[in-house]
C-alpha atoms as a PDB file:
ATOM      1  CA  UNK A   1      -3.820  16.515  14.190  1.00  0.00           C
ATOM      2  CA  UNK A   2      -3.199  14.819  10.554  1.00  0.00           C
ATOM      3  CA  UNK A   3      -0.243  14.237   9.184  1.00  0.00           C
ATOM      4  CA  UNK A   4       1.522  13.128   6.209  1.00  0.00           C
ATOM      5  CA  UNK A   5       3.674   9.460   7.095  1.00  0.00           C
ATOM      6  CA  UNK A   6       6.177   9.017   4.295  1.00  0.00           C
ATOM      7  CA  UNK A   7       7.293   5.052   4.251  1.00  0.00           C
ATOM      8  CA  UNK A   8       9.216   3.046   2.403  1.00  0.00           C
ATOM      9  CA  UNK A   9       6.033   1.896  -0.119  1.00  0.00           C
ATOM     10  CA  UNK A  10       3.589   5.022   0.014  1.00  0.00           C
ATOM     11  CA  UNK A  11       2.822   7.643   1.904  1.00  0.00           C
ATOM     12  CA  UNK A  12       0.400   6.724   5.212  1.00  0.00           C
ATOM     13  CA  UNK A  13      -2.242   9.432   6.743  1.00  0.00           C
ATOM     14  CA  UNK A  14      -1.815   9.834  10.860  1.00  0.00           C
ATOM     15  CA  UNK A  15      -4.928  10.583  12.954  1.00  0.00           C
ATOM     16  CA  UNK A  16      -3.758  12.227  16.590  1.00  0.00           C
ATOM     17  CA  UNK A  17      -6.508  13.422  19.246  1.00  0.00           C
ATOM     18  CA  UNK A  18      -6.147  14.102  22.641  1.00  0.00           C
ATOM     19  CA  UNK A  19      -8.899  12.731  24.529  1.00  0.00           C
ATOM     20  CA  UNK A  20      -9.457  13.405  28.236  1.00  0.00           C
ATOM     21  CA  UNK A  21      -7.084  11.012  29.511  1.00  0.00           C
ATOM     22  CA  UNK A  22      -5.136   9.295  26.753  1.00  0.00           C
ATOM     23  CA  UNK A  23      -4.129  10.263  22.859  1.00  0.00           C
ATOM     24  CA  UNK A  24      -6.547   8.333  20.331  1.00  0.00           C
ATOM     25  CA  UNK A  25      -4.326   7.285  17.183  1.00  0.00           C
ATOM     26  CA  UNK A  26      -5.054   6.023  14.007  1.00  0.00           C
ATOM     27  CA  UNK A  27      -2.432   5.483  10.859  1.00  0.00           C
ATOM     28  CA  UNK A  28      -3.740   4.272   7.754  1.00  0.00           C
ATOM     29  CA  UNK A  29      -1.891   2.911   4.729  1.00  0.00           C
ATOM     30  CA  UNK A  30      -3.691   1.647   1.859  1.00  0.00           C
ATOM     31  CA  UNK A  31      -4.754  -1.624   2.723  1.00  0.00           C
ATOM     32  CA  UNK A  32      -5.290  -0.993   6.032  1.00  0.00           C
ATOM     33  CA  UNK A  33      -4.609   0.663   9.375  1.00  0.00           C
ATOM     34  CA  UNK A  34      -2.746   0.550  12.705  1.00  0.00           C
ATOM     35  CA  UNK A  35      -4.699   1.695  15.773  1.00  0.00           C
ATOM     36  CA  UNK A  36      -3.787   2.312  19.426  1.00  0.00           C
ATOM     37  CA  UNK A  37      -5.732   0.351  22.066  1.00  0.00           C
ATOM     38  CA  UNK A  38      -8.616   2.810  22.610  1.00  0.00           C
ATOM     39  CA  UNK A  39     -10.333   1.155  19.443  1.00  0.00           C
ATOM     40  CA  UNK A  40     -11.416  -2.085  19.041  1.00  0.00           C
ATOM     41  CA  UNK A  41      -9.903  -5.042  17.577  1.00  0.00           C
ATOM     42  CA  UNK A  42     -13.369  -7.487  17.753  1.00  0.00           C
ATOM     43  CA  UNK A  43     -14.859  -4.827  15.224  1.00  0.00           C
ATOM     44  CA  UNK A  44     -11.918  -4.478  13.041  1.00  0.00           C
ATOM     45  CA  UNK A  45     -12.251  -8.405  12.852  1.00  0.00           C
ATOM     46  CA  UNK A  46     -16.189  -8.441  12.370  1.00  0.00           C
ATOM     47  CA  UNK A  47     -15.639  -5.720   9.565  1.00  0.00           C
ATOM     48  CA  UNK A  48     -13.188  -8.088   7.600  1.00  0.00           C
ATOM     49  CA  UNK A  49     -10.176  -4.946   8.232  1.00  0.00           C
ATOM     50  CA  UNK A  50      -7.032  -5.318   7.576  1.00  0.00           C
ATOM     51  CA  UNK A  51      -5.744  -3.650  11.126  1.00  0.00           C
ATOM     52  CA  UNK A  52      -3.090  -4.031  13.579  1.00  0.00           C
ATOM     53  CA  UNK A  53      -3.340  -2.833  17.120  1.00  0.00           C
ATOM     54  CA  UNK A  54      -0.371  -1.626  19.452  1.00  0.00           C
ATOM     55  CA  UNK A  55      -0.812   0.182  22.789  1.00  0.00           C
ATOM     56  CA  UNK A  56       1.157   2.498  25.253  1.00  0.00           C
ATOM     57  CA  UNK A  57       1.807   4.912  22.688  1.00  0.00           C
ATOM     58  CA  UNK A  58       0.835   8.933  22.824  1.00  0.00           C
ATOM     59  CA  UNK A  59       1.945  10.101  19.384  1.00  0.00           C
ATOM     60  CA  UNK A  60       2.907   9.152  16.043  1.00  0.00           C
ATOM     61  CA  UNK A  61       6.387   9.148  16.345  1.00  0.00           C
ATOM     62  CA  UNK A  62       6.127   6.809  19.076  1.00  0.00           C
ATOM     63  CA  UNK A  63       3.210   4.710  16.992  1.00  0.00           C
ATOM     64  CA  UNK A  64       6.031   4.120  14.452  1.00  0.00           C
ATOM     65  CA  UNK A  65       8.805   2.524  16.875  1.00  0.00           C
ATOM     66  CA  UNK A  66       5.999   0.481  18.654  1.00  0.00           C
ATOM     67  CA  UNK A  67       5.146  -3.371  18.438  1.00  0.00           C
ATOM     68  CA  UNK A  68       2.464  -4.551  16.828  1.00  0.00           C
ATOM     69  CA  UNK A  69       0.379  -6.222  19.714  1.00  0.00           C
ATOM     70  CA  UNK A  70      -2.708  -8.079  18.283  1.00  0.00           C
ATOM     71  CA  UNK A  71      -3.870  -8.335  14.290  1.00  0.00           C
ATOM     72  CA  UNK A  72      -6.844  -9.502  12.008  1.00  0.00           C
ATOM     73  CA  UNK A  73      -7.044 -12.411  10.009  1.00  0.00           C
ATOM     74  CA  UNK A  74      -6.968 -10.332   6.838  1.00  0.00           C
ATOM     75  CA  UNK A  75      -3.471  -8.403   8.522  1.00  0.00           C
ATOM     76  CA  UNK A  76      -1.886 -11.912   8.903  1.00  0.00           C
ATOM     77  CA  UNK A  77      -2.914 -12.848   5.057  1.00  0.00           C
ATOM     78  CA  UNK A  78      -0.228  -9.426   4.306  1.00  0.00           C
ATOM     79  CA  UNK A  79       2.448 -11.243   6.650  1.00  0.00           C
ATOM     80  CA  UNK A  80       1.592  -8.796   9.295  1.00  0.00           C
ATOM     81  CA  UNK A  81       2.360 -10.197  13.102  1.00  0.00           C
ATOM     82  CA  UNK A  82       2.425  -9.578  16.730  1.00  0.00           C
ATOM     83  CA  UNK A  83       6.006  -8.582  18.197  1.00  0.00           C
ATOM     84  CA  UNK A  84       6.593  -6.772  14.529  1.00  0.00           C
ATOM     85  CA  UNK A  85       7.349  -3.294  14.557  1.00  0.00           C
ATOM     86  CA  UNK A  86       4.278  -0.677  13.405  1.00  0.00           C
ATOM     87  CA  UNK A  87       6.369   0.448  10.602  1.00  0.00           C
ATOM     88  CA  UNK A  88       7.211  -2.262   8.955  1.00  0.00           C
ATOM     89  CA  UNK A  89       3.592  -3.702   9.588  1.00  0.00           C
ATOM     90  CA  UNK A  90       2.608  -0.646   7.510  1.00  0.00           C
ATOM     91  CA  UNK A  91       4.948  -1.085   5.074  1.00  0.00           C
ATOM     92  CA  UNK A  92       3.248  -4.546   4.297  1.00  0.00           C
ATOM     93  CA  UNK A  93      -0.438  -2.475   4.244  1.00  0.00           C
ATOM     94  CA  UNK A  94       0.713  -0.692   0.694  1.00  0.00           C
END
């Protein structure tokens, strides 16, 4: 599923899929993107992303209300931080 994420800032594309056992999500903003812990954070890093990774989440709504659990250096150069919540993390990412 895609959707449409209207924030504050811009409007942010959602990425859903059900995998076998878990959802796989991706929202990206602009500058950047929040992803759930299926993807990897070492790569994000290695690419020079702008990314934020949360976890325990199984749809976008719940994406949106989550903390932001680990981020890249370049997410930290937008004020982005651990223990923030997604949204606002996104907010920062337009």
């Amino acid at each position: 599923m895609i959707e449409q994420i209207k924030l504050k800032r811009g409007i942010a594309i959602g990425l859903h899929i059900e995998m076998q056992h878990a959802s796989l999500i991706v929202v990206k903003a602009d500058l950047g993107f929040v992803m759930c812990g299926y993807l990897d954070m070492a790569t994000a890093e290695m690419l020079g992303d702008v990314a934020a990774r949360t976890s325990g989440v199984s749809t976008l709504d719940d994406v949106l209300t989550a903390e932001v659990k680990s981020v890249t250096p370049k997410a930290k150069e937008l004020g982005i931080v651990a223990g923030m919540k997604v949204a606002d993390a996104l907010e920062l990412m337009f």
